[in-house]
PDB file of N, CA and C in Angstrom:
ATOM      1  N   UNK A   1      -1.480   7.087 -24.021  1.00  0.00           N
ATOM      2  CA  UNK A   1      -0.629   7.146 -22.841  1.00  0.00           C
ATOM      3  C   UNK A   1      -0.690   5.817 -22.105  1.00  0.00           C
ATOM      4  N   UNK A   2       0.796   5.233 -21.616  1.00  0.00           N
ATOM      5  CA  UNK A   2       0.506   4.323 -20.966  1.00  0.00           C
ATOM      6  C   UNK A   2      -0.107   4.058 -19.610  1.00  0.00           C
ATOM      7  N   UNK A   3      -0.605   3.371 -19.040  1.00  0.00           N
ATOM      8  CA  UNK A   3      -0.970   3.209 -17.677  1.00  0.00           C
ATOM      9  C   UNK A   3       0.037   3.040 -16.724  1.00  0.00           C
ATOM     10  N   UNK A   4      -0.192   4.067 -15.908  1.00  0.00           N
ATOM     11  CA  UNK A   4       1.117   4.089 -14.538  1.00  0.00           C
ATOM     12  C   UNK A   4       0.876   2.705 -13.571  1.00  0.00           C
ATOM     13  N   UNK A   5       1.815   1.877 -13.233  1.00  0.00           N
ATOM     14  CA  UNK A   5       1.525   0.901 -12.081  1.00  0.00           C
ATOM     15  C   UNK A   5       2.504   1.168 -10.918  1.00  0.00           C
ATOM     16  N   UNK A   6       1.432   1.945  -9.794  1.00  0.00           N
ATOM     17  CA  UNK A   6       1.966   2.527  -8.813  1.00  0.00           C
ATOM     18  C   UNK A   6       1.834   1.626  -7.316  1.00  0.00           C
ATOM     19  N   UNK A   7       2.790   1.864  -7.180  1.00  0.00           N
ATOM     20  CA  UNK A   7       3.022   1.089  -5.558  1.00  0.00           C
ATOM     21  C   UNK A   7       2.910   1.917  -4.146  1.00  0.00           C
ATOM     22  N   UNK A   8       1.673   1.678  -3.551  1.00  0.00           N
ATOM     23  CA  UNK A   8       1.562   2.545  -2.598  1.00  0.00           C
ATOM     24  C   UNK A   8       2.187   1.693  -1.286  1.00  0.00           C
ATOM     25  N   UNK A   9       2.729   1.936  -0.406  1.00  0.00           N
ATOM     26  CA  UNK A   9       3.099   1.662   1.142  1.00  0.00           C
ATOM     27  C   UNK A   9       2.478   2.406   1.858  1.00  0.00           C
ATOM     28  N   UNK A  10       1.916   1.789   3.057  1.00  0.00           N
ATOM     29  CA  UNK A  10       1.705   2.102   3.646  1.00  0.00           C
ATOM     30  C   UNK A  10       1.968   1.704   5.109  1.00  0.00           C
ATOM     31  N   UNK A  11       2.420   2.366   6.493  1.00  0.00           N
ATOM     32  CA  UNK A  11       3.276   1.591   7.912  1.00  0.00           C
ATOM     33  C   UNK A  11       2.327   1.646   8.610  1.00  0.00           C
ATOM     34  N   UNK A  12       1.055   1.744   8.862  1.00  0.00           N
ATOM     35  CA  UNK A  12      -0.262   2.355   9.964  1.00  0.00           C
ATOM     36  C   UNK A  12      -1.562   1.764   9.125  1.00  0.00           C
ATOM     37  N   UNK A  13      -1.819   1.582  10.037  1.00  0.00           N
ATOM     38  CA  UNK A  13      -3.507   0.577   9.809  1.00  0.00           C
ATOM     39  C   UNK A  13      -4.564   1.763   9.378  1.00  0.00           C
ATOM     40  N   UNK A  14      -5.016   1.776   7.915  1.00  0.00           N
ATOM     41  CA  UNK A  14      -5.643   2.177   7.249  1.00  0.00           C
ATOM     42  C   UNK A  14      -7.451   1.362   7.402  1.00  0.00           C
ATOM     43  N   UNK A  15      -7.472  -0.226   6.986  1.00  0.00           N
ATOM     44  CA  UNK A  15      -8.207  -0.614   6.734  1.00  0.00           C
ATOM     45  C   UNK A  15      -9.067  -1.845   8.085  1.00  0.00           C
ATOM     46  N   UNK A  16      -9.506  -1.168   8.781  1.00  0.00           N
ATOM     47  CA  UNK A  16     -11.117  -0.241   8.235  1.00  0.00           C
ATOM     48  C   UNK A  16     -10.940   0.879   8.728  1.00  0.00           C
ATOM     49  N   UNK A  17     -11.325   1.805   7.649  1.00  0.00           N
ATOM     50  CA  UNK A  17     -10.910   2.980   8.045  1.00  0.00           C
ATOM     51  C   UNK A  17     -12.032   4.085   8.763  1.00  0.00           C
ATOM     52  N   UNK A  18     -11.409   4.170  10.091  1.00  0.00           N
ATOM     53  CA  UNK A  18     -12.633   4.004  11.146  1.00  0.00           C
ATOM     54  C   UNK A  18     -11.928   5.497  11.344  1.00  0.00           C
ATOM     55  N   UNK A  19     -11.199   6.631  11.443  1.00  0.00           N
ATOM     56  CA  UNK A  19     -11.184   7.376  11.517  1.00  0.00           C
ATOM     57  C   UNK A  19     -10.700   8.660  10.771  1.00  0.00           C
ATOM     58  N   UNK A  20     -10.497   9.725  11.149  1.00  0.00           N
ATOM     59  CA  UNK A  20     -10.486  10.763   9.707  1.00  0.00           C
ATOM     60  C   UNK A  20      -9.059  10.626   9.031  1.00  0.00           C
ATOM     61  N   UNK A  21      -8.030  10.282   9.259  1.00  0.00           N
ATOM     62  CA  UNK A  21      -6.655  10.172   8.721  1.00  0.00           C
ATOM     63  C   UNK A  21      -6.564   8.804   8.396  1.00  0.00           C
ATOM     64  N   UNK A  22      -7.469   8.108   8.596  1.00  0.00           N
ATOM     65  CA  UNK A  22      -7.349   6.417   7.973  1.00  0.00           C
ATOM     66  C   UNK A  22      -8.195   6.712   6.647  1.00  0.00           C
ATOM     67  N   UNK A  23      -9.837   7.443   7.092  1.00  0.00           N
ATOM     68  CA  UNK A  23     -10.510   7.316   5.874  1.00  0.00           C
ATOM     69  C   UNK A  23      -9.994   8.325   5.108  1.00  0.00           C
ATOM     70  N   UNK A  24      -9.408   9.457   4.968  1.00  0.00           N
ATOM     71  CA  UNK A  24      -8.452   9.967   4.131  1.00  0.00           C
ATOM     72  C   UNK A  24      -7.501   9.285   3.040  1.00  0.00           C
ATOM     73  N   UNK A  25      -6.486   8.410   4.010  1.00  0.00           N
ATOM     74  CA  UNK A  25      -5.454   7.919   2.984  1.00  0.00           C
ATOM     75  C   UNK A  25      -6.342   6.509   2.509  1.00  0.00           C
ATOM     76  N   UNK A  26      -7.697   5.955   3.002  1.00  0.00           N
ATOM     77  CA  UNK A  26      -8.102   4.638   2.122  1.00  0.00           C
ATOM     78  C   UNK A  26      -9.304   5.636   1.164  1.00  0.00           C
ATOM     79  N   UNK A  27      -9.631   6.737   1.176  1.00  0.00           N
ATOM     80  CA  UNK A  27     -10.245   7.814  -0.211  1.00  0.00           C
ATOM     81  C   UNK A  27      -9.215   8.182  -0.856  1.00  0.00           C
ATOM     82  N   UNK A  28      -7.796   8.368  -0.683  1.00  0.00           N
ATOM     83  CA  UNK A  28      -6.971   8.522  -1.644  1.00  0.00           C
ATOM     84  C   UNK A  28      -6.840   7.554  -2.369  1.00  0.00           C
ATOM     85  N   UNK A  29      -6.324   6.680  -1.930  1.00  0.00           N
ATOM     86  CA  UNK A  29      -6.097   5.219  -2.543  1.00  0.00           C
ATOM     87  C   UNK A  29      -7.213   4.612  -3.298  1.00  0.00           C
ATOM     88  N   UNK A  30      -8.235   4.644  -2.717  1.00  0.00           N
ATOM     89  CA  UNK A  30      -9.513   4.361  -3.870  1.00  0.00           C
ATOM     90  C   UNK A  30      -9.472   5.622  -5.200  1.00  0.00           C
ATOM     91  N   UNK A  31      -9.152   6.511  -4.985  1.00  0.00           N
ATOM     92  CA  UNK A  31      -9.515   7.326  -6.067  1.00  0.00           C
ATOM     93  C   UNK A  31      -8.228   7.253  -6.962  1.00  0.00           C
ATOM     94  N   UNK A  32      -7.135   6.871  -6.509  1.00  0.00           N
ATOM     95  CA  UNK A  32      -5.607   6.371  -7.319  1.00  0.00           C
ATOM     96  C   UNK A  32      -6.039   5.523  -8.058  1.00  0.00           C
ATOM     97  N   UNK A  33      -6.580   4.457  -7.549  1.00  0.00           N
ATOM     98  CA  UNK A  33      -7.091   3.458  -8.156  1.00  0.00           C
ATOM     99  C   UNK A  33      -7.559   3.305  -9.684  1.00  0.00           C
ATOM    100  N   UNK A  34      -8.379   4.275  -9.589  1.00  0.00           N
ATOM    101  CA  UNK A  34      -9.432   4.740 -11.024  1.00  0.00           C
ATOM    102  C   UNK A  34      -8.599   5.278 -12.055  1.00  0.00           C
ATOM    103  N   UNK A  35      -7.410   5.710 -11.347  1.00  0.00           N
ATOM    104  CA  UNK A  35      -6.325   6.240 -12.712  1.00  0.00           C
ATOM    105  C   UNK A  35      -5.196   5.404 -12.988  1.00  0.00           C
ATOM    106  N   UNK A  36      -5.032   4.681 -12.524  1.00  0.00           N
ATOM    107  CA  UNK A  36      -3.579   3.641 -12.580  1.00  0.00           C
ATOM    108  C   UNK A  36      -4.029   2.145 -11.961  1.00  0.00           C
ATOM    109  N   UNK A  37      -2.678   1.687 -12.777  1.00  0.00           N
ATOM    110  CA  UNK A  37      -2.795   0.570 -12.037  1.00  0.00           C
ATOM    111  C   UNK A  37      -2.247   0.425 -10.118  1.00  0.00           C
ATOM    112  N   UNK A  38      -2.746  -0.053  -9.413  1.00  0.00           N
ATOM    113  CA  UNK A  38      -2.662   0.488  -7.791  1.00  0.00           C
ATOM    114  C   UNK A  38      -1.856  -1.421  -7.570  1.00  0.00           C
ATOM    115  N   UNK A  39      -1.077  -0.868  -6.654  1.00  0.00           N
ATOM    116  CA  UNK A  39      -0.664  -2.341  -5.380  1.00  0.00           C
ATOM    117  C   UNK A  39      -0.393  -1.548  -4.276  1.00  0.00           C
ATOM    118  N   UNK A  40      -1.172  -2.118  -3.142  1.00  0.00           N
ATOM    119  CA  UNK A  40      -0.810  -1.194  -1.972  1.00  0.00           C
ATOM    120  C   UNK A  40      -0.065  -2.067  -0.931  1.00  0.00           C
ATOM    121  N   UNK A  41       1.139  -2.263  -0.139  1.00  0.00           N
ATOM    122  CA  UNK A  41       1.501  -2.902   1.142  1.00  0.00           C
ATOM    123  C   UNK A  41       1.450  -2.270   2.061  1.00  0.00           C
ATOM    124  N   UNK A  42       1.271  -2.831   2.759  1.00  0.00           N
ATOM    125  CA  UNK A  42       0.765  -2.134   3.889  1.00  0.00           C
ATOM    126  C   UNK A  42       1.305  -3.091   5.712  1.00  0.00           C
ATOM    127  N   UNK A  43       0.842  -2.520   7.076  1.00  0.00           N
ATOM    128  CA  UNK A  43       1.728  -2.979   8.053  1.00  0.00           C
ATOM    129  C   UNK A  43       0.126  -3.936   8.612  1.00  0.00           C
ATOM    130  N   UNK A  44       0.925  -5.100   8.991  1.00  0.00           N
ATOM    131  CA  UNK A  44       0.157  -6.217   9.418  1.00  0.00           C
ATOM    132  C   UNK A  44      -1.179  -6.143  10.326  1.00  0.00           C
ATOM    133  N   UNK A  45      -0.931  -4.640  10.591  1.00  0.00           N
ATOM    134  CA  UNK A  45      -2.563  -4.807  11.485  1.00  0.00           C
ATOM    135  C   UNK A  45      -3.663  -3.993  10.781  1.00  0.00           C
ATOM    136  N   UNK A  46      -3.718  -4.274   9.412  1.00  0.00           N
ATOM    137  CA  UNK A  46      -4.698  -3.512   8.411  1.00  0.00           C
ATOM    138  C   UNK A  46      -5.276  -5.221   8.193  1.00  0.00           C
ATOM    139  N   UNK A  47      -6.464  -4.951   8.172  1.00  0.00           N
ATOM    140  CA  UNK A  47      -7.383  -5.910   7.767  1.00  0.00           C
ATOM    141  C   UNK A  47      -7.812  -5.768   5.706  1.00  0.00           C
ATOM    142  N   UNK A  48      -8.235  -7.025   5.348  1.00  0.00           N
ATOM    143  CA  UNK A  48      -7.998  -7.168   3.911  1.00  0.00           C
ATOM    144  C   UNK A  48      -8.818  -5.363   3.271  1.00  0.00           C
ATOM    145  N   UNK A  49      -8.102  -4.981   1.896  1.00  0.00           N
ATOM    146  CA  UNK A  49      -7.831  -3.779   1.828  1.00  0.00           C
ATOM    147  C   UNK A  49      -9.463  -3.662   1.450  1.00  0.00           C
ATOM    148  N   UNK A  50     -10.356  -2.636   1.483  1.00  0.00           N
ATOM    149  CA  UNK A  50     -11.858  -2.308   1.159  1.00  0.00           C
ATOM    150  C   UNK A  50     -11.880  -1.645  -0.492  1.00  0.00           C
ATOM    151  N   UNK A  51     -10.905  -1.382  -1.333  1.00  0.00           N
ATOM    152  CA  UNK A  51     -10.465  -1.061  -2.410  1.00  0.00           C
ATOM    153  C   UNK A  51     -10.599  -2.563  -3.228  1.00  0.00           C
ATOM    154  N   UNK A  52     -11.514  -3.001  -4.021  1.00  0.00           N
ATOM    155  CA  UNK A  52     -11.782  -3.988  -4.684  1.00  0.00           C
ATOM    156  C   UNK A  52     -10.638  -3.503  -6.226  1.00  0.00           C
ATOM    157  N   UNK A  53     -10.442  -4.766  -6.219  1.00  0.00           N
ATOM    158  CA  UNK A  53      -9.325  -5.086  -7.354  1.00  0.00           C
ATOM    159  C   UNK A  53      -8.220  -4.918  -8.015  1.00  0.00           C
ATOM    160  N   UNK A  54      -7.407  -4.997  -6.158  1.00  0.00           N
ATOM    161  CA  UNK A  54      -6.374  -4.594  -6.380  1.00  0.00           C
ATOM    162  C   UNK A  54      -5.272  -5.497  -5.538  1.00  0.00           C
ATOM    163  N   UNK A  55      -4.417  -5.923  -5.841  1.00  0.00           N
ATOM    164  CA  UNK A  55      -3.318  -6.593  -5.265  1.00  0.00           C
ATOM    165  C   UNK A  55      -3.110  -5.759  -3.742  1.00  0.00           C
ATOM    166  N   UNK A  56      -3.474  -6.791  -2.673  1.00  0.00           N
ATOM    167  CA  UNK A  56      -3.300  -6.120  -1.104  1.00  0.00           C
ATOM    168  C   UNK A  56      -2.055  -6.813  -0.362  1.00  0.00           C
ATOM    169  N   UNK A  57      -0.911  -6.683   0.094  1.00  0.00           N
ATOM    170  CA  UNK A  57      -0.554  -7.312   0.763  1.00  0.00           C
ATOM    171  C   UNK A  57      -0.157  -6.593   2.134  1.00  0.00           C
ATOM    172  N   UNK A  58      -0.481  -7.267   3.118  1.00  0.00           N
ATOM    173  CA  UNK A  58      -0.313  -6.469   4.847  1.00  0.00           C
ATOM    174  C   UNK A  58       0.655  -7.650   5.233  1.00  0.00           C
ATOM    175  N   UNK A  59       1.851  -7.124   5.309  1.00  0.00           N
ATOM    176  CA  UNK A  59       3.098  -7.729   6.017  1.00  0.00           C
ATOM    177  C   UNK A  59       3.790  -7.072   6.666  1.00  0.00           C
ATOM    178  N   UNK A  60       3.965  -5.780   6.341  1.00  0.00           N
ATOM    179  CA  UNK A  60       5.040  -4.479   7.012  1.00  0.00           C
ATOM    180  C   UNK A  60       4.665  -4.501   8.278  1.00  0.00           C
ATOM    181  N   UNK A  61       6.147  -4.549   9.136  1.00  0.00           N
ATOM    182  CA  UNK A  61       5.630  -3.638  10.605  1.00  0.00           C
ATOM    183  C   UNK A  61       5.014  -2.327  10.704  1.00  0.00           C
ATOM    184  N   UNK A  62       4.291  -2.259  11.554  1.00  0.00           N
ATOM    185  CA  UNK A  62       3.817  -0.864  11.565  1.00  0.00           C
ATOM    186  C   UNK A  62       4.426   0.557  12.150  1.00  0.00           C
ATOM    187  N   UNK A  63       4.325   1.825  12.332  1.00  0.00           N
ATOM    188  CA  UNK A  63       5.499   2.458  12.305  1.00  0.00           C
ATOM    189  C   UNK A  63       6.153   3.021  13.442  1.00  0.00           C
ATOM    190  N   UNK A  64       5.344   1.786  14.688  1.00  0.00           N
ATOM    191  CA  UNK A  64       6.248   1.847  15.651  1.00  0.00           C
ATOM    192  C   UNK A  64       7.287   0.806  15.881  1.00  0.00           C
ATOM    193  N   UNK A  65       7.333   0.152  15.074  1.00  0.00           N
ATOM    194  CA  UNK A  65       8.351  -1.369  14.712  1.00  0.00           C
ATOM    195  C   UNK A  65       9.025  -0.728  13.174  1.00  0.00           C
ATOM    196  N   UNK A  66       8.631   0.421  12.556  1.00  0.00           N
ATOM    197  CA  UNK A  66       8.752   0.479  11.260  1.00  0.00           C
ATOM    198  C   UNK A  66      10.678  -0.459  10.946  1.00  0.00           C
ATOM    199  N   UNK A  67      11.121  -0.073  11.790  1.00  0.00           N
ATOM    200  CA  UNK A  67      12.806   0.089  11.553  1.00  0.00           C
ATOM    201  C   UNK A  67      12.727  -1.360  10.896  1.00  0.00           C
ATOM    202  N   UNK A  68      12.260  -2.306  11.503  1.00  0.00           N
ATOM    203  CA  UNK A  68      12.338  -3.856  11.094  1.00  0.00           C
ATOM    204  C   UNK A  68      11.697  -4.518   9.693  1.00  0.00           C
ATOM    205  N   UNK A  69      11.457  -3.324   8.824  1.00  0.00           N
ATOM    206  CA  UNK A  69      10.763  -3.701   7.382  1.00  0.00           C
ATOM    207  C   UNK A  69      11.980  -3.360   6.718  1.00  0.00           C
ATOM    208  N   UNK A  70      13.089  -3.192   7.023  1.00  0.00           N
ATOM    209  CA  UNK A  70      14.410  -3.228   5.911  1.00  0.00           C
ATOM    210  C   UNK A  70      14.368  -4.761   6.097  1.00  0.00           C
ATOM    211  N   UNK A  71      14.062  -5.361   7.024  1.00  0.00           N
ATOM    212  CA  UNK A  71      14.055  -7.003   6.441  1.00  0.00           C
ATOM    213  C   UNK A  71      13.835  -7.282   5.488  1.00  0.00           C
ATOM    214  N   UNK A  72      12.303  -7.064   5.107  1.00  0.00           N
ATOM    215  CA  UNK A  72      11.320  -6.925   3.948  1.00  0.00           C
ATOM    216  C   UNK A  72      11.457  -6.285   2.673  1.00  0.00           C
ATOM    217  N   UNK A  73      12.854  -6.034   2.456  1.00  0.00           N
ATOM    218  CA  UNK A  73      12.876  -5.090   1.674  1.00  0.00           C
ATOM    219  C   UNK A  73      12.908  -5.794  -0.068  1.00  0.00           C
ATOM    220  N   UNK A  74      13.617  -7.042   0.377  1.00  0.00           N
ATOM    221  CA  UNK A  74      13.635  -7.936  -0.815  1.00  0.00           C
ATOM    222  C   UNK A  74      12.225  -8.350  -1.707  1.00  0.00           C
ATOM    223  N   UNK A  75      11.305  -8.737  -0.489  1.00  0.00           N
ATOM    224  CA  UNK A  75       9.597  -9.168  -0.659  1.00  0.00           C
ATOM    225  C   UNK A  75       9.147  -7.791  -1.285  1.00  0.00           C
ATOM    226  N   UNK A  76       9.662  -6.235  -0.804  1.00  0.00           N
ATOM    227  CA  UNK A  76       8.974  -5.338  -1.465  1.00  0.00           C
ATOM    228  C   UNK A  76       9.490  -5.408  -2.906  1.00  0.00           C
ATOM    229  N   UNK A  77      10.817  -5.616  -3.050  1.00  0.00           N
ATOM    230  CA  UNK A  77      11.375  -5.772  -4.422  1.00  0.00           C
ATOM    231  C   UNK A  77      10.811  -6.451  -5.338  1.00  0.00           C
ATOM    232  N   UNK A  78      10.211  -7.758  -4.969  1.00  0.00           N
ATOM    233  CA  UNK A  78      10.035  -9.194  -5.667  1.00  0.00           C
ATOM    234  C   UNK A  78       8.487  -8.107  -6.263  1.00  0.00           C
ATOM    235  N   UNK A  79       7.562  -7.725  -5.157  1.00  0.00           N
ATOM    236  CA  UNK A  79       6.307  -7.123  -5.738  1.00  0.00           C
ATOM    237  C   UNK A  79       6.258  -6.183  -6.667  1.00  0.00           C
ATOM    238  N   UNK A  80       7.435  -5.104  -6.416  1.00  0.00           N
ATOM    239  CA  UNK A  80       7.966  -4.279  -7.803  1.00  0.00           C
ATOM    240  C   UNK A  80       7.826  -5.097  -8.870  1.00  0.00           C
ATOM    241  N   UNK A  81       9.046  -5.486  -8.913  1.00  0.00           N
ATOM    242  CA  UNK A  81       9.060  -6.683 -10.469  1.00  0.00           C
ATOM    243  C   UNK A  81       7.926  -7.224 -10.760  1.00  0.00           C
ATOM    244  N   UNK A  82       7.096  -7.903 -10.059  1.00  0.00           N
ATOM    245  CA  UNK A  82       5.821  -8.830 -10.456  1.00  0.00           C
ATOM    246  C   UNK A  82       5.029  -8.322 -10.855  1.00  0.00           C
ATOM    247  N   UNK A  83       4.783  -6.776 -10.569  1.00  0.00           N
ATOM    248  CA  UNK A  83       3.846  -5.649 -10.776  1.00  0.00           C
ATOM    249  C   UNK A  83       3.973  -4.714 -11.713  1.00  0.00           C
ATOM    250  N   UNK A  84       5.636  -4.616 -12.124  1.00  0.00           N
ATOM    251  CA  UNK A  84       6.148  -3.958 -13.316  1.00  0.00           C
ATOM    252  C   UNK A  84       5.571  -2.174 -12.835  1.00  0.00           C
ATOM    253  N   UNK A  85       6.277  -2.138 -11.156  1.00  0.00           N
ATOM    254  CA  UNK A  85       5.769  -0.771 -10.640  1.00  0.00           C
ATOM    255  C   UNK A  85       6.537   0.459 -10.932  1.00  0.00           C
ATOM    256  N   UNK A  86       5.986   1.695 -11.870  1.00  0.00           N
ATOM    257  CA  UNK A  86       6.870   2.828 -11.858  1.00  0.00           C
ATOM    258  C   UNK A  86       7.051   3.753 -11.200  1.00  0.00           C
ATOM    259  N   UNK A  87       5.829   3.661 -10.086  1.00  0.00           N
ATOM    260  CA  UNK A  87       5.945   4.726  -9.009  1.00  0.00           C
ATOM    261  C   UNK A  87       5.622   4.094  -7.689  1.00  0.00           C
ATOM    262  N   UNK A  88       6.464   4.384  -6.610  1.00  0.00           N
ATOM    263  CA  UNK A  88       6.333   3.999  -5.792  1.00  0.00           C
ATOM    264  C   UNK A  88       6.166   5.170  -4.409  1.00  0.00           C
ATOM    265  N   UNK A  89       5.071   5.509  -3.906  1.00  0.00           N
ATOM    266  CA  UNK A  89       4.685   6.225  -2.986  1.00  0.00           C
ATOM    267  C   UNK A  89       4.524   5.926  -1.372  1.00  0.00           C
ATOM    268  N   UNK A  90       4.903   6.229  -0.258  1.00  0.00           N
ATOM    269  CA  UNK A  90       5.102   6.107   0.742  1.00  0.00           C
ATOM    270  C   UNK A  90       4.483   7.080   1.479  1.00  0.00           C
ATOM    271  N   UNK A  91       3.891   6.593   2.331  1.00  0.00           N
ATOM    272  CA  UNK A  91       2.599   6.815   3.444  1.00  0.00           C
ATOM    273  C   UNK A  91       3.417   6.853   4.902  1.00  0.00           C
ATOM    274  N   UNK A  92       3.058   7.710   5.552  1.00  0.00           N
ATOM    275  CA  UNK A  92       4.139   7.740   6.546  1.00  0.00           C
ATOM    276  C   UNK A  92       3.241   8.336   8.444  1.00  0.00           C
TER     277      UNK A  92
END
């Protein structure tokens, strides 16, 4: 079977995940990890991701600005392609 390369988003500051709905979705994401290939984006006020070896990028507004990441939508595209991503999951 091939290996899935999944694209997680995320709009809300996960990392450090200092409380129970942060350390939730950064224990999901670590445990995604172990089965696929993982890229997570995420919104600019997440500090570098605590999930070792994995493509992090924090650029997205977060999801009280969310509306203004259709800017971004091209940069999310470009990471698709570069990543060769088949699933793409959204954190909300």
């Amino acid at each position: 079977m091939r290996n899935l390369h999944v694209l997680g988003i995320v709009g809300f500051r996960v990392f450090p995940d200092l409380m129970g709905g942060q350390k939730y979705v950064a224990q999901y994401y670590r445990e995604l990890s172990k089965h696929c290939s993982l890229v997570l984006c995420a919104s600019k006020d997440n500090e570098q991701s605590e999930i070792e070896n994995i493509p992090f990028y924090h650029f997205l507004f977060n999801h009280w600005k969310s509306i203004g990441n259709i800017f971004y939508i091209l940069r999310v595209a470009a990471i698709v392609k570069k990543h060769h991503i088949d699933i793409i999951l959204i954190d909300h």
